[in-house]
N, C-alpha and C. Protein backbone atom coordinates (compact mmCIF):
# COMPACT_ATOMS: atom_id res chain seq x y z
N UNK A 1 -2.97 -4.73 12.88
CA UNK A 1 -2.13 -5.87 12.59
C UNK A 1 -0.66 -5.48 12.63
N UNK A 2 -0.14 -4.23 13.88
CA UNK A 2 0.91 -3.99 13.13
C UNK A 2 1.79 -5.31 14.18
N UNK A 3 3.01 -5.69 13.84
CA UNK A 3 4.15 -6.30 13.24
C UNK A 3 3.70 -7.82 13.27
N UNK A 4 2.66 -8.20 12.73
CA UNK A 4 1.77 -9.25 12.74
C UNK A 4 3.01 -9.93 10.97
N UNK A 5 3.28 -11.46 11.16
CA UNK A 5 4.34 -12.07 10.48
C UNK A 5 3.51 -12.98 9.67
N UNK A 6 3.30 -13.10 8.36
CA UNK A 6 2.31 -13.59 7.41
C UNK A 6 3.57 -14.63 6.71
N UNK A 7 3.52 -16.21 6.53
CA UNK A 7 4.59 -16.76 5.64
C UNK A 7 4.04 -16.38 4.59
N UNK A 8 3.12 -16.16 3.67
CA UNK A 8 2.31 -16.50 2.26
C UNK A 8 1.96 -14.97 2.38
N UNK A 9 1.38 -15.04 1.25
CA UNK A 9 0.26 -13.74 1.01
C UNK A 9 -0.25 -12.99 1.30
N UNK A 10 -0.63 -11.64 1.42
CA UNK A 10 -2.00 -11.27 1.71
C UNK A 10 -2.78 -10.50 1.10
N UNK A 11 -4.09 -10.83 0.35
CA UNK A 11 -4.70 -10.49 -0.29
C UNK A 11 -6.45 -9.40 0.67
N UNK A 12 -5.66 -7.95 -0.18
CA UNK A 12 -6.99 -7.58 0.37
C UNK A 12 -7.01 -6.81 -1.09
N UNK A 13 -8.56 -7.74 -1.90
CA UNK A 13 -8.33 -7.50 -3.41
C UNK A 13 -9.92 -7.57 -3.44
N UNK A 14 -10.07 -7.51 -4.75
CA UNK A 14 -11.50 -8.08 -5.17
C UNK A 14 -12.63 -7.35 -4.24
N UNK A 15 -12.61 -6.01 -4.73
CA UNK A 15 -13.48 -5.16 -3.76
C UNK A 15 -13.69 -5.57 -2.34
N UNK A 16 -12.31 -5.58 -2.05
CA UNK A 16 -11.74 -4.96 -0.39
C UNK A 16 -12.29 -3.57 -0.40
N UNK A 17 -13.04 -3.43 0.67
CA UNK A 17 -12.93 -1.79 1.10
C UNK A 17 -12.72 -1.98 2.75
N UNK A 18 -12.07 -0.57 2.64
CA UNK A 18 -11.55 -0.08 4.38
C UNK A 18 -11.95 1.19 4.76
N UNK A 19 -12.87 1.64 5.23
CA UNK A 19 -12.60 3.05 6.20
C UNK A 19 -12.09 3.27 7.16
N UNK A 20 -11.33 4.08 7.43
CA UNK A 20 -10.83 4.40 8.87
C UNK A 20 -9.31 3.93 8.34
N UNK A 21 -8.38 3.48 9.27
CA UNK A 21 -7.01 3.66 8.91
C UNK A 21 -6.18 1.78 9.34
N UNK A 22 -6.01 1.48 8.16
CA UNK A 22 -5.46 0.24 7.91
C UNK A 22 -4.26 -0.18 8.34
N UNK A 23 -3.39 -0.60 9.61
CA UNK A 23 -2.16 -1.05 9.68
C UNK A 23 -1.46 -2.02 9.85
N UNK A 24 -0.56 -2.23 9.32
CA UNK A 24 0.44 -3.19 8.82
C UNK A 24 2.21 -3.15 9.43
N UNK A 25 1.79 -2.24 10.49
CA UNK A 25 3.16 -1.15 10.12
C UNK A 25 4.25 -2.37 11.55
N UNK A 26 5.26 -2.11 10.37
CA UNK A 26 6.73 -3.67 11.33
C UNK A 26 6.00 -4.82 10.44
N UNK A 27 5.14 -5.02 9.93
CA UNK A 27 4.71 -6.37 9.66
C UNK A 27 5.49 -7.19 8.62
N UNK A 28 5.93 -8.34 8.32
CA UNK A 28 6.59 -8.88 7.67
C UNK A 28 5.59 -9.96 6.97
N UNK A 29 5.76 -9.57 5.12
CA UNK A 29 4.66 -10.54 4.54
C UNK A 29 5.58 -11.32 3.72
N UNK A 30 5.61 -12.70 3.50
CA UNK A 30 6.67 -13.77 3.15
C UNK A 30 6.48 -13.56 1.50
N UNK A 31 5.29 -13.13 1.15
CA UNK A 31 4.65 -13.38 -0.12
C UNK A 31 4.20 -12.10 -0.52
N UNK A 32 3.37 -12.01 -1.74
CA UNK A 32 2.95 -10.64 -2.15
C UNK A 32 1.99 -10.06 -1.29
N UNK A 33 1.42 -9.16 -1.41
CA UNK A 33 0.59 -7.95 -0.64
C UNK A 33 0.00 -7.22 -1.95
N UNK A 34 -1.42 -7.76 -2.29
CA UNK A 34 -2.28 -7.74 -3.34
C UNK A 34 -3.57 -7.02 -3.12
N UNK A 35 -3.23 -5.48 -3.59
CA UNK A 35 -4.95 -4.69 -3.60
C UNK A 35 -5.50 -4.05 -4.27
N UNK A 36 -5.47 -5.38 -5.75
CA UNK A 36 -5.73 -4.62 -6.64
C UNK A 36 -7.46 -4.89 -6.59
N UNK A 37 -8.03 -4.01 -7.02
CA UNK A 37 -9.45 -3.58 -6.74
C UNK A 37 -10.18 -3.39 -5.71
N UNK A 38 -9.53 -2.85 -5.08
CA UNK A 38 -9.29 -2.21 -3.67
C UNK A 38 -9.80 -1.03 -3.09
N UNK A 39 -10.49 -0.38 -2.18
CA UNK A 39 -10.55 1.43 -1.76
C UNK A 39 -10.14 1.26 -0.30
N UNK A 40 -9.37 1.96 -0.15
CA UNK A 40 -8.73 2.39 1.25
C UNK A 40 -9.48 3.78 1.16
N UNK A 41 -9.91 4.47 2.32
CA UNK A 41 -10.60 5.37 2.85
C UNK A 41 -10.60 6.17 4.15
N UNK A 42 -9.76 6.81 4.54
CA UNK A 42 -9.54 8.14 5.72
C UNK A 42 -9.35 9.25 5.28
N UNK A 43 -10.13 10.13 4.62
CA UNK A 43 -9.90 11.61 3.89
C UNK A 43 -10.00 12.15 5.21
N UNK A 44 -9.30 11.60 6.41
CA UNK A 44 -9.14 12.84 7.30
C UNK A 44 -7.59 12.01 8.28
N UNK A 45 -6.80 11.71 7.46
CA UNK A 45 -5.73 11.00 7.82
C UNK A 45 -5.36 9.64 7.12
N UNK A 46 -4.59 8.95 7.82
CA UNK A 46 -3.91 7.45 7.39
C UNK A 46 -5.07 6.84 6.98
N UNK A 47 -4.81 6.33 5.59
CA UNK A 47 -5.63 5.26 5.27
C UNK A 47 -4.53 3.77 5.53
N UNK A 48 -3.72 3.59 4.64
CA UNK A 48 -2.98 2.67 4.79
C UNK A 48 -0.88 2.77 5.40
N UNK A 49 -1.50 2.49 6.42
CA UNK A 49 0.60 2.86 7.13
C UNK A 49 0.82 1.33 7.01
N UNK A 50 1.58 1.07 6.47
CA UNK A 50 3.29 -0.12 6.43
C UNK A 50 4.51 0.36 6.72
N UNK A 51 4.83 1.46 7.68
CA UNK A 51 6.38 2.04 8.17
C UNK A 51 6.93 0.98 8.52
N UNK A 52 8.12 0.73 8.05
CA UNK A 52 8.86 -0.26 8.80
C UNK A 52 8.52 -1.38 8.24
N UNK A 53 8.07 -1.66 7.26
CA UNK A 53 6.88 -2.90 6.92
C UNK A 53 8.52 -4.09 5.81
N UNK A 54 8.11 -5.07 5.71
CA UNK A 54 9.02 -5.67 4.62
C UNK A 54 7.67 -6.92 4.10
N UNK A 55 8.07 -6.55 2.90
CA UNK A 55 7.07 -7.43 1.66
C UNK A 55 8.41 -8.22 0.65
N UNK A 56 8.54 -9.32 0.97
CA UNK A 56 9.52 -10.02 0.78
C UNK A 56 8.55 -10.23 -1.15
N UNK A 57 7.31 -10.17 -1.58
CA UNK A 57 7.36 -10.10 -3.06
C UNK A 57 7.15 -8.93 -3.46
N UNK A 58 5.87 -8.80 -4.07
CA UNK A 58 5.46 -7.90 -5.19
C UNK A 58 4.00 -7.32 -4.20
N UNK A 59 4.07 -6.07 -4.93
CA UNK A 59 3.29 -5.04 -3.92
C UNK A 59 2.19 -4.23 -4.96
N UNK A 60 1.34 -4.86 -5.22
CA UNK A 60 0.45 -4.86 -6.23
C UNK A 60 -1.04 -3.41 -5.39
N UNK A 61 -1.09 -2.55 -6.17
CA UNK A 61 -1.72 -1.24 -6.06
C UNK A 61 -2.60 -1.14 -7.42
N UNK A 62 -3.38 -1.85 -7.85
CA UNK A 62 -3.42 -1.83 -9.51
C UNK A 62 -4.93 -2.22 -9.76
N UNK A 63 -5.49 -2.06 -10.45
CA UNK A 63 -6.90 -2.46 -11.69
C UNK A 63 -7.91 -2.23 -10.47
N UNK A 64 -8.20 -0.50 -10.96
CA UNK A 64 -8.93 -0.09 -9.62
C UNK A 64 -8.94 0.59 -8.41
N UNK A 65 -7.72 0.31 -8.15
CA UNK A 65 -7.37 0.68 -7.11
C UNK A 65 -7.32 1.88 -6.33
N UNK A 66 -8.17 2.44 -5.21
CA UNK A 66 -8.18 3.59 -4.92
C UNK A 66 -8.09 4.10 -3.18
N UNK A 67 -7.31 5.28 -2.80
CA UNK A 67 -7.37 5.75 -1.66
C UNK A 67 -7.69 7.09 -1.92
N UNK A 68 -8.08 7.16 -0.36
CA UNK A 68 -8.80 8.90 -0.41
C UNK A 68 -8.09 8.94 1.24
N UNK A 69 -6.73 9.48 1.11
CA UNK A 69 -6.50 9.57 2.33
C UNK A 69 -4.47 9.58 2.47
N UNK A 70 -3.94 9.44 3.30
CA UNK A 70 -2.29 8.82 2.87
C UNK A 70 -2.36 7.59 2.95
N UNK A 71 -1.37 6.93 2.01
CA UNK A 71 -0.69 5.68 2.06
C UNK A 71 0.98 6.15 2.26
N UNK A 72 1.47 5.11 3.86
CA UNK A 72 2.50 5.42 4.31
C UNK A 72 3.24 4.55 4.28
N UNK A 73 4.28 4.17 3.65
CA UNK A 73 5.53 3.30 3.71
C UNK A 73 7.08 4.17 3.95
N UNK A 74 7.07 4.35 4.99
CA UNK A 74 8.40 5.19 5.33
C UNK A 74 9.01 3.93 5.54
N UNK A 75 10.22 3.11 5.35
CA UNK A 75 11.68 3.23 5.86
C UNK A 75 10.90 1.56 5.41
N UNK A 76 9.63 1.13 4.70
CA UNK A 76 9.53 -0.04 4.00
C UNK A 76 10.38 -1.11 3.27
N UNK A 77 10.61 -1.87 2.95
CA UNK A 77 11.31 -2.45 2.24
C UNK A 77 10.42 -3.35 1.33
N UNK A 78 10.61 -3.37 0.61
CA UNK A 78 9.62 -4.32 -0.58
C UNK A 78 10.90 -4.91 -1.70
N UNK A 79 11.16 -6.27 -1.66
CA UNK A 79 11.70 -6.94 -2.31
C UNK A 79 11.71 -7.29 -3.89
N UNK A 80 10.36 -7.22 -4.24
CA UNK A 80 10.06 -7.10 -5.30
C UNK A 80 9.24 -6.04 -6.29
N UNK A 81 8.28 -5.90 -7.00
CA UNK A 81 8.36 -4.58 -7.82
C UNK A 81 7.03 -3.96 -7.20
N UNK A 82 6.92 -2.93 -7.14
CA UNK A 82 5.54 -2.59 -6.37
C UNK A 82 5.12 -1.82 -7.85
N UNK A 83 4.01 -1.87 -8.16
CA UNK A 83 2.70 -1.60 -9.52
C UNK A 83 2.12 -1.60 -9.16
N UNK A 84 1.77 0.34 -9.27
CA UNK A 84 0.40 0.98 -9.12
C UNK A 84 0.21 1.64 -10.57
N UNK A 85 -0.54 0.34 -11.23
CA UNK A 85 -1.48 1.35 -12.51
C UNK A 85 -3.04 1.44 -12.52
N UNK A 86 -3.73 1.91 -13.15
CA UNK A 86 -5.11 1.89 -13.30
C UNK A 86 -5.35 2.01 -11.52
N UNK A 87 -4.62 3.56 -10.87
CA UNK A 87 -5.00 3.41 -9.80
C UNK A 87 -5.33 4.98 -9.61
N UNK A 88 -6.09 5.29 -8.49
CA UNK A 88 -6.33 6.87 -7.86
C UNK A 88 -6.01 7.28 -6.94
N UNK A 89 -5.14 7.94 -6.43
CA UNK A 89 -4.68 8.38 -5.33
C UNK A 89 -5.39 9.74 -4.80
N UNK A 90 -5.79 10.39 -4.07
CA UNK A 90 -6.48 11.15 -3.60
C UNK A 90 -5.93 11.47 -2.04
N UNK A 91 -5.37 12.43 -1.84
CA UNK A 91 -5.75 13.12 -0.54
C UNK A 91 -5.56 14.73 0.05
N UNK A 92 -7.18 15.41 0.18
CA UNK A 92 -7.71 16.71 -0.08
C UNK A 92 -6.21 17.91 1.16
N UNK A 93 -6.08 16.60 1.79
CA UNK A 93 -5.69 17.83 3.23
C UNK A 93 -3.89 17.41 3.23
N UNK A 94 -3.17 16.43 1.91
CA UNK A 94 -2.04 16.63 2.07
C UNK A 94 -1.32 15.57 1.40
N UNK A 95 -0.56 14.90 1.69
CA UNK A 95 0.48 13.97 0.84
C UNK A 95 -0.52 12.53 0.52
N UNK A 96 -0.14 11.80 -0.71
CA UNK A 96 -1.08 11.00 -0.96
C UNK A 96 -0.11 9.62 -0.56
N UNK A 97 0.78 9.95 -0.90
CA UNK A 97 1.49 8.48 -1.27
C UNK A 97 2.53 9.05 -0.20
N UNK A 98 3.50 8.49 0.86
CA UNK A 98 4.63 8.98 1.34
C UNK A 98 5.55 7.89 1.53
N UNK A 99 6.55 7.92 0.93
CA UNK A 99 7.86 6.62 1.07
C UNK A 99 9.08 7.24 1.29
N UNK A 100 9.28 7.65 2.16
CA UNK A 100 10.38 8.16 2.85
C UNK A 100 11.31 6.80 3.19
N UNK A 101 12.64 7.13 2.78
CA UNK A 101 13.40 6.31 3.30
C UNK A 101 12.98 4.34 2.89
N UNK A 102 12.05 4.43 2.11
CA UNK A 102 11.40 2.76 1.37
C UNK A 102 12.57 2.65 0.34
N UNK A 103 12.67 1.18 0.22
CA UNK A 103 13.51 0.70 -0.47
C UNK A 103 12.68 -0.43 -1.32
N UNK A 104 12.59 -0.03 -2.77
CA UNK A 104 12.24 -1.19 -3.49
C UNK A 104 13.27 -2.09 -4.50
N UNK A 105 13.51 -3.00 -4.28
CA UNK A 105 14.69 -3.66 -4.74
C UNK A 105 14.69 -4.11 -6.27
N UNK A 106 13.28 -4.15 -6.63
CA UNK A 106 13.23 -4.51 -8.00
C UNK A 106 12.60 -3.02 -8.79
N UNK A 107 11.99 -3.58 -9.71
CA UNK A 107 10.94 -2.26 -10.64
C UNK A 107 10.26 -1.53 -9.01
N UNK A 108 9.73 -0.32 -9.59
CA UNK A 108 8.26 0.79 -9.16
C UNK A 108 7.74 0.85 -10.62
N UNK A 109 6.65 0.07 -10.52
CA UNK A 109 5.58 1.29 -11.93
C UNK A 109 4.74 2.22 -11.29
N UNK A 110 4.72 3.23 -11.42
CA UNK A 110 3.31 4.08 -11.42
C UNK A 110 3.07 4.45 -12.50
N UNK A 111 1.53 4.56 -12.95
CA UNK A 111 0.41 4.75 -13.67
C UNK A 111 -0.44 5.28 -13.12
N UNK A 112 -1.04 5.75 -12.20
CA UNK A 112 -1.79 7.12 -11.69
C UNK A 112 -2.29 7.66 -12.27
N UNK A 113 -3.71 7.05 -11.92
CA UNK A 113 -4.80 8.52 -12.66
C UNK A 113 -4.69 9.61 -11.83
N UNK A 114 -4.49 9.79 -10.50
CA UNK A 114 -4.74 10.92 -10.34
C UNK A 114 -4.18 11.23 -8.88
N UNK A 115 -3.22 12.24 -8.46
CA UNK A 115 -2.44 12.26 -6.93
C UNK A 115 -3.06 13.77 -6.18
C-alpha cells in the first residue's frame, strides 16, 4: 500500500495479524492509524515500514500490541501523539523500533514490555 492516500482512518486492530512485511511507506492517513491488539510478524526483517509516511492523527501501538521483527518510520511525520503501552517489541537479529529523522508533533508515550 505504499503511498496509497486514506481521508479517515485506518484500523488494523482487534487481532489484526500480519506475517511477512507490512507497507505503508509515502502513505498519507487523514485520520488515526490504530493497532492496538495487533501482531506484526517478520523475525527475519521489516515487519511494519511507514518511511516517509504522514499520520495527520494519533498513532496508536497499544493493549497488546506486538512485533517480532522492525517497525520503520524514518523521516515519518505523525501529527498527533503516537502510544505504545501494554506493547512488545521484539527483534532477535537487530533494531526493533527505528525513527530516524520522524517527527511527532504532539506527546510519544512508550510503555514497553519489552525491546
Amino acid at each position: 500500500m505504499d503511498e496509497v492516500k486514506v481521508k479517515g482512518s485506518v484500523f488494523l486492530n482487534d487481532r489484526f495479524s500480519a506475517k511477512g512485511e507490512v507497507r505503508l511507506h509515502s502513505a498519507v492517513i487523514g485520520g488515526q492509524l490504530i493497532c492496538s491488539d495487533a501482531a506484526f510478524a517478520n523475525e527475519n526483517g521489516l515487519a511494519l515500514v511507514m518511511d516517509e509516511a504522514e499520520v495527520k492523527g494519533r498513532v496508536f501501538l497499544n493493549d497488546r500490541f506486538s512485533v517480532k521483527g522492525e517497525i520503520r518510520l524514518i523521516g515519518a511525520v505523525i501529527s498527533g501523539q503516537r502510544v505504545c503501552s501494554d506493547s512488545a517489541f521484539a527483534n532477535k537479529d537487530g533494531k526493533a523500533l527505528v525513527m530516524d529523522e520522524a517527527e511527532v508533533k504532539r506527546s510519544l508515550f512508550l510503555n514497553i514490555d519489552s525491546v
